[in-house]
N, C-alpha and C. Protein backbone atom coordinates (compact mmCIF):
# COMPACT_ATOMS: atom_id res chain seq x y z
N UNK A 1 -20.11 -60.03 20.65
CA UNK A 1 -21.05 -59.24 21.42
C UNK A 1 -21.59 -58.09 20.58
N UNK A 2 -20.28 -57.09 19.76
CA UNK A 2 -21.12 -56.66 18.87
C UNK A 2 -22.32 -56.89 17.54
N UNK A 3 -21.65 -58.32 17.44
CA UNK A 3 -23.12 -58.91 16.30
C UNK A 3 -24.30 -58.34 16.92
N UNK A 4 -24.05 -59.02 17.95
CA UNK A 4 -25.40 -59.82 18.75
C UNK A 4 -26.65 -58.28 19.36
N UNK A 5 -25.47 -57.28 19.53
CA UNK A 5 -26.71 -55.78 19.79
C UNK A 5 -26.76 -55.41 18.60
N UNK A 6 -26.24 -55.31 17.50
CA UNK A 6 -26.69 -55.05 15.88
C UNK A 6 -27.73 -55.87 15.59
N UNK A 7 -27.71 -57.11 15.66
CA UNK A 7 -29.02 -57.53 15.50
C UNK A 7 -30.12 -57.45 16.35
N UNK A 8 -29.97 -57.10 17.82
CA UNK A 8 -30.96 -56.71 18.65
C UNK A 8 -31.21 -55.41 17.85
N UNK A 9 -30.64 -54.64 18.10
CA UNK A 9 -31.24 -53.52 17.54
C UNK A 9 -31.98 -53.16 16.16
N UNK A 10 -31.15 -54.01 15.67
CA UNK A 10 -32.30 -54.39 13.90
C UNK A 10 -33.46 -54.81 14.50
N UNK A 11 -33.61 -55.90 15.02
CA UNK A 11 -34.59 -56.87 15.49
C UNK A 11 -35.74 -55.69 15.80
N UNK A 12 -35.17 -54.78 17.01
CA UNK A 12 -36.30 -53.68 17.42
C UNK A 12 -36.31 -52.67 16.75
N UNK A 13 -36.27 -52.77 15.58
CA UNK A 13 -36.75 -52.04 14.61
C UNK A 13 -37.63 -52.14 13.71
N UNK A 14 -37.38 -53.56 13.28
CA UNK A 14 -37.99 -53.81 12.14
C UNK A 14 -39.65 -54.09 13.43
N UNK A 15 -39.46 -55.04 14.20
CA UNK A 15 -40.65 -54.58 15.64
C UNK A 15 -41.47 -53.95 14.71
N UNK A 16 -40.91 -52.75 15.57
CA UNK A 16 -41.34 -51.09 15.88
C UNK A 16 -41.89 -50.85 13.96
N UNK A 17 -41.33 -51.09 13.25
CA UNK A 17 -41.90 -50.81 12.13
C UNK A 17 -43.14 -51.29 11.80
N UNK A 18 -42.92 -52.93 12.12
CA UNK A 18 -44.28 -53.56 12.10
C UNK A 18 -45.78 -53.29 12.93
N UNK A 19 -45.30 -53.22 14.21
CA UNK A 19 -46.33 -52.09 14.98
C UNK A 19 -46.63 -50.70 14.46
N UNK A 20 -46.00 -49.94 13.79
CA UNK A 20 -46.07 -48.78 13.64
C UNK A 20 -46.91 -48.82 12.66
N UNK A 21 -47.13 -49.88 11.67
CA UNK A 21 -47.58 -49.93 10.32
C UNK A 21 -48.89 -50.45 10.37
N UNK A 22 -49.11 -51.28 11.66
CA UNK A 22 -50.44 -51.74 12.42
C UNK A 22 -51.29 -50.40 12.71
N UNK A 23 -50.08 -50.17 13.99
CA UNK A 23 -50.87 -49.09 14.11
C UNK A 23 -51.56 -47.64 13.07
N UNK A 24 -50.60 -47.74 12.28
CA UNK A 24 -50.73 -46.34 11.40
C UNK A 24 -51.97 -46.17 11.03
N UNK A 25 -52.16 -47.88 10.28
CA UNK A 25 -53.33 -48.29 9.55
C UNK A 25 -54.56 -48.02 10.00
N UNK A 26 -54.81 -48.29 11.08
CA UNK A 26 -55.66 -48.33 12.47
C UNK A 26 -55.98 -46.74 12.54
N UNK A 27 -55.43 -46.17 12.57
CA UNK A 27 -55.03 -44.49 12.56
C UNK A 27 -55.82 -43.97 11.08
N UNK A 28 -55.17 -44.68 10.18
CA UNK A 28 -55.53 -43.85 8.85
C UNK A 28 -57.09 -43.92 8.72
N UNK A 29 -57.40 -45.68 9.15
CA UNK A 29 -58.83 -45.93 9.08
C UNK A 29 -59.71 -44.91 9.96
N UNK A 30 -59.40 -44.20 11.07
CA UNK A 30 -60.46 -44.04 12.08
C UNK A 30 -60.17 -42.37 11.49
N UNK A 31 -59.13 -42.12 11.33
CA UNK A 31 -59.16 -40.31 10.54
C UNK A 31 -60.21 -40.51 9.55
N UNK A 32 -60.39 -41.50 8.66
CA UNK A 32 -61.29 -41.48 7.75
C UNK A 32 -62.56 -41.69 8.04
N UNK A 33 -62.74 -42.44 9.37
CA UNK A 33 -64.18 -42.65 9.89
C UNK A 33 -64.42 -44.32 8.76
N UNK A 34 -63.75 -44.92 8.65
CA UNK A 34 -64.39 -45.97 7.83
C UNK A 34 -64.63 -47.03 8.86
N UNK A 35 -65.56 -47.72 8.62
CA UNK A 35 -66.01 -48.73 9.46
C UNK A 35 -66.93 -49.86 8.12
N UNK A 36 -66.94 -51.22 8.96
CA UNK A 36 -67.92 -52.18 8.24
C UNK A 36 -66.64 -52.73 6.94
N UNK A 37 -67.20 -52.63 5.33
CA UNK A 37 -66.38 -53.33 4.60
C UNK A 37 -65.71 -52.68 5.05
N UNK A 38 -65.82 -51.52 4.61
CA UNK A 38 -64.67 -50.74 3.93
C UNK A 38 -63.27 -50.09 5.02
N UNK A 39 -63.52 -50.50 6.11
CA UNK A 39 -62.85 -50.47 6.81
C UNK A 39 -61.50 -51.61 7.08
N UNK A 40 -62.65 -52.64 6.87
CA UNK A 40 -61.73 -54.09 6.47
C UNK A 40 -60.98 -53.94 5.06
N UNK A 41 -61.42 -53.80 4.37
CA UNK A 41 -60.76 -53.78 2.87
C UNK A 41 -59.60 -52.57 2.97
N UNK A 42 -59.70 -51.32 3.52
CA UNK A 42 -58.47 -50.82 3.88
C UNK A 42 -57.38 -50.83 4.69
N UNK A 43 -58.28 -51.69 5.68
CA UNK A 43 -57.02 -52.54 6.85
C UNK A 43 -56.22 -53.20 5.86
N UNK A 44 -57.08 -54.26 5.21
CA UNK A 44 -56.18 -55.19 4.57
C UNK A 44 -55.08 -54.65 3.42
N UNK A 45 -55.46 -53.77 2.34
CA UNK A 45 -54.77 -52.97 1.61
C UNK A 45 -53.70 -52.48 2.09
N UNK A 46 -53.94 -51.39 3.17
CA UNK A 46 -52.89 -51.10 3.92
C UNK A 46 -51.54 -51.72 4.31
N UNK A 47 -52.45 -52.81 5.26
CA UNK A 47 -51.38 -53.64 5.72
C UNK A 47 -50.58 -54.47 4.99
N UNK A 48 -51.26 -54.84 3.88
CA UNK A 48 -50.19 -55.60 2.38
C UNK A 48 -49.24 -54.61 2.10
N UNK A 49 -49.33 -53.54 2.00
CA UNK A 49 -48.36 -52.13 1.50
C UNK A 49 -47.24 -52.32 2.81
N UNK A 50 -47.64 -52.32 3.32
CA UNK A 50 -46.57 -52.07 4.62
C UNK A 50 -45.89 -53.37 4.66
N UNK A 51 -46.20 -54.33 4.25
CA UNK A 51 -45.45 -55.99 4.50
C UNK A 51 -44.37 -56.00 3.64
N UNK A 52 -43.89 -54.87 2.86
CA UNK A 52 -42.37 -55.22 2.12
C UNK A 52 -41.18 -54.67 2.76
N UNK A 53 -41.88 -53.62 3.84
CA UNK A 53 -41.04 -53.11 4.14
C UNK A 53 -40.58 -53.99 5.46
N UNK A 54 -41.30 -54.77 6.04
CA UNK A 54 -40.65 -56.26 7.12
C UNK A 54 -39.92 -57.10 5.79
N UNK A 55 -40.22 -57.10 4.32
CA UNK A 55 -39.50 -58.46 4.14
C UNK A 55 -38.36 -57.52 4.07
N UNK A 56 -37.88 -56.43 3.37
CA UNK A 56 -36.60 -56.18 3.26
C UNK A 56 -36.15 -55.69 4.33
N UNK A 57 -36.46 -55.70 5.51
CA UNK A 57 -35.82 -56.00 6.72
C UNK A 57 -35.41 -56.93 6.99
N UNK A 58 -36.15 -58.11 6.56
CA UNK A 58 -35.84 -59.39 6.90
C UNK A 58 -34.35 -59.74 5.66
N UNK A 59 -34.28 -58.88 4.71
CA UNK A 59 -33.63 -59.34 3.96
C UNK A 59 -32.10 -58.30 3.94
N UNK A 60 -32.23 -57.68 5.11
CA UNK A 60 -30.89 -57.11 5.40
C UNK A 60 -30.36 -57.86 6.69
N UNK A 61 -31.20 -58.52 7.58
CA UNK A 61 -30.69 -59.43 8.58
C UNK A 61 -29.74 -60.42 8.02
N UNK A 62 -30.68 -61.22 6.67
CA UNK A 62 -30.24 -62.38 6.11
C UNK A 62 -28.70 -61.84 5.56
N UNK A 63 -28.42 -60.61 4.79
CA UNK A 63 -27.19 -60.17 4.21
C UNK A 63 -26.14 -59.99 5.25
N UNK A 64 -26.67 -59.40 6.54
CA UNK A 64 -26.12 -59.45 7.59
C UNK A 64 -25.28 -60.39 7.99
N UNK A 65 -25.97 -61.61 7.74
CA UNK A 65 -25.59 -62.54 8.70
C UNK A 65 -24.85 -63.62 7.81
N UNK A 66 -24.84 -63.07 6.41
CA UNK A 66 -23.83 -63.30 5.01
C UNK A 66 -24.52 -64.90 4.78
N UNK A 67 -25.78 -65.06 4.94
CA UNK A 67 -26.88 -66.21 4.50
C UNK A 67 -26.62 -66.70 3.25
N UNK A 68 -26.82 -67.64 2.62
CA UNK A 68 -27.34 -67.82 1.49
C UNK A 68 -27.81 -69.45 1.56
N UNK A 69 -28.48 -69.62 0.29
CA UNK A 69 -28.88 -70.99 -0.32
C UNK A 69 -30.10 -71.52 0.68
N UNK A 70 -29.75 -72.94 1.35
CA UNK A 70 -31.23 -73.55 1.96
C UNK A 70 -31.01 -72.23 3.35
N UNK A 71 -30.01 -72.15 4.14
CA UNK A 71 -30.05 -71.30 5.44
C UNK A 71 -31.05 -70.09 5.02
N UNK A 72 -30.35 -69.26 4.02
CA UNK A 72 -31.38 -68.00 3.78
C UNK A 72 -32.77 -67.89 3.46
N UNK A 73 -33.15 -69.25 2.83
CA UNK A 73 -34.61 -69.33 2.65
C UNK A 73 -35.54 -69.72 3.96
N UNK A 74 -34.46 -70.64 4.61
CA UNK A 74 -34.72 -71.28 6.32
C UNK A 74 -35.59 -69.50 6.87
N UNK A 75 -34.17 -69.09 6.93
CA UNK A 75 -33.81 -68.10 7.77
C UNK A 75 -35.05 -67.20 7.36
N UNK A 76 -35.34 -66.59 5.68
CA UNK A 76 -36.58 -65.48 5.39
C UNK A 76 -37.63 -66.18 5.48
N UNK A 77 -38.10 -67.41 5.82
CA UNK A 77 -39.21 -67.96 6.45
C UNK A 77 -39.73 -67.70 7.49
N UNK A 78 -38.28 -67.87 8.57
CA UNK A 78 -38.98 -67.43 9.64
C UNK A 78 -38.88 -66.48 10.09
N UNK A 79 -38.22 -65.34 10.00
CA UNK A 79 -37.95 -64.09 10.03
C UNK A 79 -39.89 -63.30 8.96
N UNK A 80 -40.01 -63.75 8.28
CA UNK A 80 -41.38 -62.97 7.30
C UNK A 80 -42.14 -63.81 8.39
N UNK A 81 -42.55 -65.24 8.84
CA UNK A 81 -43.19 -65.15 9.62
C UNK A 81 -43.27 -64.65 11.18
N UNK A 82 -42.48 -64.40 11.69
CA UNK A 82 -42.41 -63.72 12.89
C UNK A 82 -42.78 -62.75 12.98
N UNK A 83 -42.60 -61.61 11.98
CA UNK A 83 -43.08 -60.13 11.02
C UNK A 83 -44.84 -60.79 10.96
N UNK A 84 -45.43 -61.23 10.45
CA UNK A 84 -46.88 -61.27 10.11
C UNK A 84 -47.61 -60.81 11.18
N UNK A 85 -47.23 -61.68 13.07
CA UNK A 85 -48.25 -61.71 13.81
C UNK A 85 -48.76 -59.74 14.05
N UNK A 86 -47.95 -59.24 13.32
CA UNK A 86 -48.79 -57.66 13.06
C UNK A 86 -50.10 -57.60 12.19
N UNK A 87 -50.51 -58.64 11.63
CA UNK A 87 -51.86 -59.11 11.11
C UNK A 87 -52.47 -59.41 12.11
N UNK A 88 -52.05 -60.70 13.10
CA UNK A 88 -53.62 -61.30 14.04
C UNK A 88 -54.23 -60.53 14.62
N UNK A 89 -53.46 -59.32 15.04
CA UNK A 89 -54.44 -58.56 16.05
C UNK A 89 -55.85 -57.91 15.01
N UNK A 90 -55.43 -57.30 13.84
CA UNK A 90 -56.30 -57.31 13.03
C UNK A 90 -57.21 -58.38 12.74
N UNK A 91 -56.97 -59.94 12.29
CA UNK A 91 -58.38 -60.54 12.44
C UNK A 91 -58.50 -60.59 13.53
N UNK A 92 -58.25 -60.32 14.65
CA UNK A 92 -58.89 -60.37 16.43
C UNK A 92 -59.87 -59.29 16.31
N UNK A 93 -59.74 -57.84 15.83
CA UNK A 93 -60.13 -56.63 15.86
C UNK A 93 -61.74 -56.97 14.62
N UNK A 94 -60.97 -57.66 13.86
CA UNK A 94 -62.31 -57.74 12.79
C UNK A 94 -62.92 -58.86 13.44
N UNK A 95 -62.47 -59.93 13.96
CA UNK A 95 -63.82 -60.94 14.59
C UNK A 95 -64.61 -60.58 15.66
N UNK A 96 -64.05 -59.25 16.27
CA UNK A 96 -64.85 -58.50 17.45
C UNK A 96 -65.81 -57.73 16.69
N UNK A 97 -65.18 -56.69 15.87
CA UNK A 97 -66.28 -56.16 15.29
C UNK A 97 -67.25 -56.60 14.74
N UNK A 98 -67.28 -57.79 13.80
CA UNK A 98 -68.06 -58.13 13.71
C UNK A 98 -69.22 -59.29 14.27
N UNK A 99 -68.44 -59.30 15.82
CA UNK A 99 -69.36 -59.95 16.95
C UNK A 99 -69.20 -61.62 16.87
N UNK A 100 -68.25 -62.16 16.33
CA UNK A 100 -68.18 -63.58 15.44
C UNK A 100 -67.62 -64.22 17.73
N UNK A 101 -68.25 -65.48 17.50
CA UNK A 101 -68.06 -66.27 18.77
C UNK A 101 -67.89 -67.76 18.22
N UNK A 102 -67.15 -68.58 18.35
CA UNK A 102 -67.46 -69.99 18.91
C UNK A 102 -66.39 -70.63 17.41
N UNK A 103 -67.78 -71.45 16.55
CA UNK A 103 -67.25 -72.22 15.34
C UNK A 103 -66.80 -70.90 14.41
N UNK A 104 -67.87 -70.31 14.06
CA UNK A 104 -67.57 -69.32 13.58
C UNK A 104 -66.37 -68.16 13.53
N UNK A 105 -66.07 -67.81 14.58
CA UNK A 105 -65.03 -67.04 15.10
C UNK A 105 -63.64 -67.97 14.44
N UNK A 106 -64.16 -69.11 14.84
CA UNK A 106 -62.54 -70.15 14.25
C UNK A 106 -62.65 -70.42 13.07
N UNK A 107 -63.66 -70.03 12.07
CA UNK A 107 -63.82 -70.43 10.27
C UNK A 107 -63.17 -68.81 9.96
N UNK A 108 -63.50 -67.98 10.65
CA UNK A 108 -63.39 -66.45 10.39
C UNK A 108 -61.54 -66.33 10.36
N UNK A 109 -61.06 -66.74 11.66
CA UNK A 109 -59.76 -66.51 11.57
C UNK A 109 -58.71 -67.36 11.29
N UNK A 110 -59.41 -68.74 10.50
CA UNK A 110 -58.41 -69.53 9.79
C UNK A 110 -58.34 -68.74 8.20
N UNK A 111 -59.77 -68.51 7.82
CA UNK A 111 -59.89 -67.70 6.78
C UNK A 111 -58.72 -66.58 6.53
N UNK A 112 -58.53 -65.55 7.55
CA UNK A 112 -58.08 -64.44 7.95
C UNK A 112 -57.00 -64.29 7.84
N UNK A 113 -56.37 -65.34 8.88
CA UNK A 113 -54.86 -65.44 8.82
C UNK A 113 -54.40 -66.75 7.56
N UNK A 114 -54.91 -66.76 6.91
CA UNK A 114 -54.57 -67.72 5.37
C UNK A 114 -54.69 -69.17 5.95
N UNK A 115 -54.53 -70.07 6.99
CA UNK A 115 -54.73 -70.87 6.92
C UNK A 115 -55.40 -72.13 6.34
N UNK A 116 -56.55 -71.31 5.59
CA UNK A 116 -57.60 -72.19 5.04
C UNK A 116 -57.79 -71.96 3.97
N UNK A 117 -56.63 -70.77 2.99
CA UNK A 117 -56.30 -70.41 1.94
C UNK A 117 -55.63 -71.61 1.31
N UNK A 118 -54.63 -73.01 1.97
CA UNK A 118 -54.29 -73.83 1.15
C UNK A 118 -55.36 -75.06 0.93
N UNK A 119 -56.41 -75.42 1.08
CA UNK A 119 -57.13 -75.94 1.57
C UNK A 119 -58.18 -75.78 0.15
């Protein structure tokens, strides 16, 4: 039982970090008044800066939980992806702003969220 609220409580942290780092970004952009590229290009900057600090979260769970070999790579797979969806709201935020609907809207946020990066 004690594992299990140590890792809840990691769990809502690393969260809260990831939101916080959304949000911050969001914050830093609008103190600056940036909008259009350059608003996007510092979302994105931003938010790359802030994504190490989810993996080595993710990578004190994995030590945590005394991981290694195929489990730990299992395990920082899905743990770094669970951490990302602090990106979609950002391409949601940029396909609004920039008014995108329909086919488009779906070329925009396969683009966005890397999907169409292996491709």
């Amino acid at each position: 039982m004690k594992k299990f609220v140590i890792a809840a409580v990691v769990s809502l942290f690393a969260a809260n970090m990831a939101f916080a780092a959304d949000a911050g970004c969001a914050a830093k952009a609008a103190e600056k008044k940036l909008a259009g590229a350059a608003k996007s290009s510092f979302m994105t900057k931003c938010e790359k800066d802030a994504a190490p600090a989810a993996a080595s979260s993710c990578e004190a769970k994995a030590a945590e939980k005394k991981l290694a070999g195929a489990a730990k790579s299992s395990f920082m797979t899905k743990c770094e992806k669970d951490a990302a969806p602090a990106a979609a709201p950002s391409c949601e935020a940029k396909a609004a702003e920039k008014k995108l609907a329909g086919a488009a809207k779906n070329s925009f946020m396969k683009k966005c969220s890397g999907e169409g990066a292996a491709k």
